[in-house]
PDB file of N, CA and C in Angstrom:
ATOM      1  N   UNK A   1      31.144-104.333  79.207  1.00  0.00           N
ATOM      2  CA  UNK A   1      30.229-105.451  79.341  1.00  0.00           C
ATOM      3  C   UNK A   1      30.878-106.775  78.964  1.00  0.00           C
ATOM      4  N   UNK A   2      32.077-106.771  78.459  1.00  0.00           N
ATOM      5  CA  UNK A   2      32.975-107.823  78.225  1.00  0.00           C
ATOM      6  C   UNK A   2      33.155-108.739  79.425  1.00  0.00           C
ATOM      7  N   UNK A   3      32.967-108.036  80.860  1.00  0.00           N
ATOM      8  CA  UNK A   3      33.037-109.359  81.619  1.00  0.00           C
ATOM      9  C   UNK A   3      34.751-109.155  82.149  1.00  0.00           C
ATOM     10  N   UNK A   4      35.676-108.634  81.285  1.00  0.00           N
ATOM     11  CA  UNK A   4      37.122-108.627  81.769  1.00  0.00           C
ATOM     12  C   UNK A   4      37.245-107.673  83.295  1.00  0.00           C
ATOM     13  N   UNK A   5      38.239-108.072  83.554  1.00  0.00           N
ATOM     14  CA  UNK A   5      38.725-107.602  84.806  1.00  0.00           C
ATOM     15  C   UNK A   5      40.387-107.537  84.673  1.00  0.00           C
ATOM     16  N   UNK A   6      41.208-106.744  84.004  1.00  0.00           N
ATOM     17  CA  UNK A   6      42.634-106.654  83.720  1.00  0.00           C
ATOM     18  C   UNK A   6      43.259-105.894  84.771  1.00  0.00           C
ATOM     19  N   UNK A   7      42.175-105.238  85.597  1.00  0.00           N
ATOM     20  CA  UNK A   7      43.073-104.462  86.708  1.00  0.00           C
ATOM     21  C   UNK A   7      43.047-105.721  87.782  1.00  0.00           C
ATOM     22  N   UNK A   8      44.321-105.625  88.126  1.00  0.00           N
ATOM     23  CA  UNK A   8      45.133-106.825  89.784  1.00  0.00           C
ATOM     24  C   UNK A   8      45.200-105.773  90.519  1.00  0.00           C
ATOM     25  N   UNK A   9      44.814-105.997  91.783  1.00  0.00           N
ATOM     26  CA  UNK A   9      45.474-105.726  92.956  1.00  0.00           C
ATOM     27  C   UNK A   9      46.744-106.237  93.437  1.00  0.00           C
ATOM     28  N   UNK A  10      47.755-105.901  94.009  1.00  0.00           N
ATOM     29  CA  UNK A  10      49.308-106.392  93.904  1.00  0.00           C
ATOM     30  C   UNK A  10      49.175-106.758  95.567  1.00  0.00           C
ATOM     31  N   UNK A  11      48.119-106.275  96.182  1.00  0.00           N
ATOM     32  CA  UNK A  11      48.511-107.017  97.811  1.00  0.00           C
ATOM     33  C   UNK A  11      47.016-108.204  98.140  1.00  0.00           C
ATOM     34  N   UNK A  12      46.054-108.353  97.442  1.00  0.00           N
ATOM     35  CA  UNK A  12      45.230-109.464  97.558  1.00  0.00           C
ATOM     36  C   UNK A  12      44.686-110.140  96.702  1.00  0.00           C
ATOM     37  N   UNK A  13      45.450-109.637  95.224  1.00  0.00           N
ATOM     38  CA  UNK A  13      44.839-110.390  93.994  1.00  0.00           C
ATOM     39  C   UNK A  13      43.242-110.375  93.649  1.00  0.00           C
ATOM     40  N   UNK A  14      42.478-109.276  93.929  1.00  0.00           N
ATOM     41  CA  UNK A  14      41.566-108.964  93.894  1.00  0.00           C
ATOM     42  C   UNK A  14      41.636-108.354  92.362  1.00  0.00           C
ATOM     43  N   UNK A  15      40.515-108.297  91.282  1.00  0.00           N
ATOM     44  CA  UNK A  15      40.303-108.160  90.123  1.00  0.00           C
ATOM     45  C   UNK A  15      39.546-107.151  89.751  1.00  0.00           C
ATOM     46  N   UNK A  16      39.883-105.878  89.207  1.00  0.00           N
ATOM     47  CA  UNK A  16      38.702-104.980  89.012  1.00  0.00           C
ATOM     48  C   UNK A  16      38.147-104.862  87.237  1.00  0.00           C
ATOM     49  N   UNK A  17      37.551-104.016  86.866  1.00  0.00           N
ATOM     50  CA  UNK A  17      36.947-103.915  85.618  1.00  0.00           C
ATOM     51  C   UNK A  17      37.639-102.341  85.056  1.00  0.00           C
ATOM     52  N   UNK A  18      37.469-101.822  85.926  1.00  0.00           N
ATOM     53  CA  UNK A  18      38.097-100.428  85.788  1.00  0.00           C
ATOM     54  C   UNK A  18      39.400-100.067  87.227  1.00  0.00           C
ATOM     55  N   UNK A  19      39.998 -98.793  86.298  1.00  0.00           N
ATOM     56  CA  UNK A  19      41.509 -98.529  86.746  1.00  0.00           C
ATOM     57  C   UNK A  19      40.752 -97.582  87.758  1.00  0.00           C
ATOM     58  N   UNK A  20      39.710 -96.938  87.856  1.00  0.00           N
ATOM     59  CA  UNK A  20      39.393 -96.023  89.028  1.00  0.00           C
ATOM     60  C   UNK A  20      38.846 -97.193  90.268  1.00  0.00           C
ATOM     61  N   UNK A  21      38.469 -98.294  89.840  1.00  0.00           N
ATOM     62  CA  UNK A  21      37.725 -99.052  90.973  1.00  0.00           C
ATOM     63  C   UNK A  21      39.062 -99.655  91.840  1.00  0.00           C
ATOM     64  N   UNK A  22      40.553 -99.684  91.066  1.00  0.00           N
ATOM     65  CA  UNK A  22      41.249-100.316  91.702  1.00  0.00           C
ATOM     66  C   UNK A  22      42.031 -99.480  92.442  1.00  0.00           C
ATOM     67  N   UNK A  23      42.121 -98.277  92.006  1.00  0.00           N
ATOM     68  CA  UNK A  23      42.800 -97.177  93.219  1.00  0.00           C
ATOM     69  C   UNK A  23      41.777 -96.995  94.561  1.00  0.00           C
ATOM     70  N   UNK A  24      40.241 -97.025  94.235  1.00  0.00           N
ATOM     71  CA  UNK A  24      39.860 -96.850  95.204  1.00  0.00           C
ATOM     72  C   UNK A  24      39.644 -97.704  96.079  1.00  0.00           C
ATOM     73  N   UNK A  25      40.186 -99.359  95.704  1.00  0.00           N
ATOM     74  CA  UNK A  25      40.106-100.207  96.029  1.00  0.00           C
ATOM     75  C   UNK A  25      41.998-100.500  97.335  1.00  0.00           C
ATOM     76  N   UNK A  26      42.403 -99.976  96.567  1.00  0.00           N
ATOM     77  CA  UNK A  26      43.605 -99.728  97.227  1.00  0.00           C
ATOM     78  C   UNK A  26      43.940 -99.115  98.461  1.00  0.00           C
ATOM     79  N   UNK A  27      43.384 -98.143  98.489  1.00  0.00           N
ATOM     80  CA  UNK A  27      43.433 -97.452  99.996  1.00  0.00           C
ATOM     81  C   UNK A  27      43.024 -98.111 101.259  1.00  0.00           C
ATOM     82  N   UNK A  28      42.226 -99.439 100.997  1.00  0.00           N
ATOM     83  CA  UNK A  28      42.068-100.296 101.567  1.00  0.00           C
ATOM     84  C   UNK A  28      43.158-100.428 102.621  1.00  0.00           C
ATOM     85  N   UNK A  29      44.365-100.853 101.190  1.00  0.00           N
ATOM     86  CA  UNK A  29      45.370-101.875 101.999  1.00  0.00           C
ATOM     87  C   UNK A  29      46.182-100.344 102.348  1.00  0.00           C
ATOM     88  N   UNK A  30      46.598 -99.123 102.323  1.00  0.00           N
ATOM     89  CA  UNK A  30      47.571 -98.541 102.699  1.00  0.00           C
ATOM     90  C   UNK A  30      46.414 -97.255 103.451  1.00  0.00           C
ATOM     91  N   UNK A  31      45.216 -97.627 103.660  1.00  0.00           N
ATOM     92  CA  UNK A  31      44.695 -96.604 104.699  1.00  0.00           C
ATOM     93  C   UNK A  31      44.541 -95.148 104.406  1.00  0.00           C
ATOM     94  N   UNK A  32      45.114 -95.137 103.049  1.00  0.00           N
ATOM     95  CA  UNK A  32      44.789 -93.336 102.603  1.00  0.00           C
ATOM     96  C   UNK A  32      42.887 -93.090 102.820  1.00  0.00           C
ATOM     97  N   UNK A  33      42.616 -91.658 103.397  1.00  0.00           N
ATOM     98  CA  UNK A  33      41.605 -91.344 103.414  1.00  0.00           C
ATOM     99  C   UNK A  33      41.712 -89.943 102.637  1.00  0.00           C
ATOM    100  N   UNK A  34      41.342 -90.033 101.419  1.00  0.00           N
ATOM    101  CA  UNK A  34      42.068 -88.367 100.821  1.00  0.00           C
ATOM    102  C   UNK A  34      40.319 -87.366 101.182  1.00  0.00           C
ATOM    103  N   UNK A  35      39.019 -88.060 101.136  1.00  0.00           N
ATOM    104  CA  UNK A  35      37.944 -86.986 101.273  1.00  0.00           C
ATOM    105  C   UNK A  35      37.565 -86.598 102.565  1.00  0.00           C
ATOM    106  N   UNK A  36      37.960 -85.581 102.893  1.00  0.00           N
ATOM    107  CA  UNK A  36      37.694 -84.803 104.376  1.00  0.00           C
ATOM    108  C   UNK A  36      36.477 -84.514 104.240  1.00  0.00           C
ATOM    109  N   UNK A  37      35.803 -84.319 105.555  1.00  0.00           N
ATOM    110  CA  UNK A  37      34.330 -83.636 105.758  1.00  0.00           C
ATOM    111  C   UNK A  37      34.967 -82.463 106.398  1.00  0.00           C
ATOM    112  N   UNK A  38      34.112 -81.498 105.376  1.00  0.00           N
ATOM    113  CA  UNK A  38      34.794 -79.752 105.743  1.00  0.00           C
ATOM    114  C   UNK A  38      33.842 -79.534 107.420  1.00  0.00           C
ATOM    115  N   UNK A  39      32.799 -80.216 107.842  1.00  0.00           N
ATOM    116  CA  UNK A  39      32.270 -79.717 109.204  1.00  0.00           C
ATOM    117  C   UNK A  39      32.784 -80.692 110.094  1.00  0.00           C
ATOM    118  N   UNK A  40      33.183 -81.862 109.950  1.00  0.00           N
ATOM    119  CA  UNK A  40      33.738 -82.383 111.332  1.00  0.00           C
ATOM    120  C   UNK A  40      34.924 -83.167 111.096  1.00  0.00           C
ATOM    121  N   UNK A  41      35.354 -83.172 110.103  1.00  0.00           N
ATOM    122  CA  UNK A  41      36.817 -83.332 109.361  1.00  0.00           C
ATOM    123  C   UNK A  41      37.178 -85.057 109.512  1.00  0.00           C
ATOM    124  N   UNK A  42      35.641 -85.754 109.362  1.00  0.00           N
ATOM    125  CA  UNK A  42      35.991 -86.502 109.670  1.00  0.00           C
ATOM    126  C   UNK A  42      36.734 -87.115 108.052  1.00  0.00           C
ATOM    127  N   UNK A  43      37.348 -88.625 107.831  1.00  0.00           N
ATOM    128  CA  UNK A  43      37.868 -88.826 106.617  1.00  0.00           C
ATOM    129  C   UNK A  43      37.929 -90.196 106.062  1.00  0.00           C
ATOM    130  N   UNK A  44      37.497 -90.079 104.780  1.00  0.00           N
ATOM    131  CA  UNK A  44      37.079 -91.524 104.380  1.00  0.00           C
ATOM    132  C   UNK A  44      37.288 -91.778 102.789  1.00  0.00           C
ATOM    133  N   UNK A  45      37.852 -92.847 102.169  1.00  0.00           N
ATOM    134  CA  UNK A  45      38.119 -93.369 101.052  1.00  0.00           C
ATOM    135  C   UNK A  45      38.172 -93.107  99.812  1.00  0.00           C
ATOM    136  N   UNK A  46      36.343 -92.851 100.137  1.00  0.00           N
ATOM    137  CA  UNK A  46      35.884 -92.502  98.800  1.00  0.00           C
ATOM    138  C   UNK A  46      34.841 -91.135  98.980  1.00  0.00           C
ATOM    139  N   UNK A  47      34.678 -90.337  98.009  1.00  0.00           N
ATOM    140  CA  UNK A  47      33.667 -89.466  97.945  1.00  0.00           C
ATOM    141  C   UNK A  47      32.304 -90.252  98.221  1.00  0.00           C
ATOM    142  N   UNK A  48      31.714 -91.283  97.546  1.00  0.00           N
ATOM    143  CA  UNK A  48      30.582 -91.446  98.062  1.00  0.00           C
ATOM    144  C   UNK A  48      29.915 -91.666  99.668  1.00  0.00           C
ATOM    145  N   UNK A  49      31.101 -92.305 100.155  1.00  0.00           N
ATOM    146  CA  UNK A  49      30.927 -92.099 101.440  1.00  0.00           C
ATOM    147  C   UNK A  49      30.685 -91.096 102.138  1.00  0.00           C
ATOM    148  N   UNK A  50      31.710 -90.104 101.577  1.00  0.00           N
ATOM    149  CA  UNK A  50      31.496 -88.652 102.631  1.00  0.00           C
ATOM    150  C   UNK A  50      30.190 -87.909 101.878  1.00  0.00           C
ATOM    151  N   UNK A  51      30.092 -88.272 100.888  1.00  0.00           N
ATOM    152  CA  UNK A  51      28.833 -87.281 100.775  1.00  0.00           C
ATOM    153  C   UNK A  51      26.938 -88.228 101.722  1.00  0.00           C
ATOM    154  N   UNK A  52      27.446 -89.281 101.181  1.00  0.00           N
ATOM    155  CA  UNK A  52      26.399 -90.098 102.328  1.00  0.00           C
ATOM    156  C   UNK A  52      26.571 -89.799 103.932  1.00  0.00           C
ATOM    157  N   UNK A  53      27.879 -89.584 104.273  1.00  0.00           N
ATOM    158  CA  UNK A  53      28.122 -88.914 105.954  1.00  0.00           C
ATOM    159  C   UNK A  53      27.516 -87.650 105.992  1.00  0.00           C
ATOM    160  N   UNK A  54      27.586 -86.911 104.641  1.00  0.00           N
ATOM    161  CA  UNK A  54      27.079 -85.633 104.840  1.00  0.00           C
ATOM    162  C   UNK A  54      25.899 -84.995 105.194  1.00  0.00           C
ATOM    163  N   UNK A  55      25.147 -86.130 105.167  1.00  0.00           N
ATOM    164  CA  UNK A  55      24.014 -86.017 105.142  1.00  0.00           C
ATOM    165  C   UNK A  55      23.514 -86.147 106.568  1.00  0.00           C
ATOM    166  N   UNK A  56      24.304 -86.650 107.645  1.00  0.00           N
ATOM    167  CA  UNK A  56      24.190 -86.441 109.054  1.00  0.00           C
ATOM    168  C   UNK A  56      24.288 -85.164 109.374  1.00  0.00           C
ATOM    169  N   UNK A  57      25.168 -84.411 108.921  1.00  0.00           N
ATOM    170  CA  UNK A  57      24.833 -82.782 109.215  1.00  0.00           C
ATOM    171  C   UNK A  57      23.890 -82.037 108.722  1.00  0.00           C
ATOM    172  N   UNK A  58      23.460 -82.481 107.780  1.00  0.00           N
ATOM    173  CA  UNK A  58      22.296 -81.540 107.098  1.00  0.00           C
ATOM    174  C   UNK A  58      20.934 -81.979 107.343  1.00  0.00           C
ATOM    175  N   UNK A  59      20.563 -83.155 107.971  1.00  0.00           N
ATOM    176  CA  UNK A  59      19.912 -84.450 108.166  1.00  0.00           C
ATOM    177  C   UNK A  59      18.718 -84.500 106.628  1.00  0.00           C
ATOM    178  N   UNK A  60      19.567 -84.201 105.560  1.00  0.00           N
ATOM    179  CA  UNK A  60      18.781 -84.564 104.310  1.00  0.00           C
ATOM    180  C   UNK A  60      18.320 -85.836 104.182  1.00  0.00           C
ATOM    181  N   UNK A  61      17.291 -86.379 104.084  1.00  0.00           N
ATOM    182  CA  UNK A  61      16.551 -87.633 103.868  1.00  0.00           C
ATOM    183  C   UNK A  61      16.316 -87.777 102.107  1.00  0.00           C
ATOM    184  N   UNK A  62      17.150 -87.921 101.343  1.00  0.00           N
ATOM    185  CA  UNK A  62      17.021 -87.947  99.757  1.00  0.00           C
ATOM    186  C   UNK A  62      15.600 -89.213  99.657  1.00  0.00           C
ATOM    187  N   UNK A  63      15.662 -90.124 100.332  1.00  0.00           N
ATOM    188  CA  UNK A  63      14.838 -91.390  99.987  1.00  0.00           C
ATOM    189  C   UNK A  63      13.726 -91.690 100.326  1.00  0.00           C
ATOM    190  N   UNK A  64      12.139 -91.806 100.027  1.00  0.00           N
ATOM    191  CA  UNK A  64      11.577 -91.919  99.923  1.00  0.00           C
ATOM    192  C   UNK A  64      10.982 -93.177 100.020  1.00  0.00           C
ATOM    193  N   UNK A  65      10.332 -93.694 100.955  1.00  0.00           N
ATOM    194  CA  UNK A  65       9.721 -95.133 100.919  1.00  0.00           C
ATOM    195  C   UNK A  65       8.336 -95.337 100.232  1.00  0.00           C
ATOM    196  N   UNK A  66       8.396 -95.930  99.123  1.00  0.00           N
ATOM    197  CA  UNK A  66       6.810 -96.015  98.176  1.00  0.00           C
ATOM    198  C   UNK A  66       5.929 -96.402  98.737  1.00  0.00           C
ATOM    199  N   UNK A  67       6.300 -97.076 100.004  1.00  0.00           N
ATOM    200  CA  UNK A  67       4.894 -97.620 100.758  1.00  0.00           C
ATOM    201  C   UNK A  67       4.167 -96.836 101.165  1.00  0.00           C
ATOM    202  N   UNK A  68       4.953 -96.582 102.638  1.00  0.00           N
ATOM    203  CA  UNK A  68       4.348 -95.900 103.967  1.00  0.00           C
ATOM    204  C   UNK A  68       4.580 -93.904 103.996  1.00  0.00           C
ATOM    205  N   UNK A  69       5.767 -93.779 102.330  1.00  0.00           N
ATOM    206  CA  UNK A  69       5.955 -92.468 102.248  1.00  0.00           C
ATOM    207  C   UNK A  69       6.889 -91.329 103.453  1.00  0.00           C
ATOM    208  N   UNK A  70       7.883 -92.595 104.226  1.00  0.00           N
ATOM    209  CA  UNK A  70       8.412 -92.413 104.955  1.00  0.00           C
ATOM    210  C   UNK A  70       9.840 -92.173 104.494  1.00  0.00           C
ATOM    211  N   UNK A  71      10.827 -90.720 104.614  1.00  0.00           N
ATOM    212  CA  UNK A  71      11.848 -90.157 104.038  1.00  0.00           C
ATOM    213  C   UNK A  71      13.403 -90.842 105.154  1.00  0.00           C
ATOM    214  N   UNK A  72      13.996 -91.374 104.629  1.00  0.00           N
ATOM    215  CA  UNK A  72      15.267 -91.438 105.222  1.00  0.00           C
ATOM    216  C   UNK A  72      16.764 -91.574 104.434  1.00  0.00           C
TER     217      UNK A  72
END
């Protein structure tokens, strides 16, 4: 909550808070996709992504709209 940012990025001088935000911030610039989707292999950055893609195969709707009670 200090507000610091000691992690640099070395190709856009971009500033992180944490050492995991700046690796995953990295693949950016050198294109690594290390999380495969085991059903259509597709590949992307970060885990949160692929588990949010994942959800096209399973067509899980986690979210809930408080209004109208409509799931997507």
């Amino acid at each position: 909550h200090s507000g610091e940012r000691p992690y640099r990025c070395s190709k856009c001088e971009k500033t992180f808070s944490h050492s995991a935000t700046l690796l995953k911030h990295q693949r950016i610039h050198t294109g690594e996709r290390p999380f495969k989707c085991p059903d259509c292999e597709k590949c992307y950055n970060d885990g949160s992504t692929l588990r949010r893609h994942r959800r096209t195969h399973t067509e899980e709707k986690p979210y809930k709209c408080p209004s109208c009670g409509e799931c997507f």
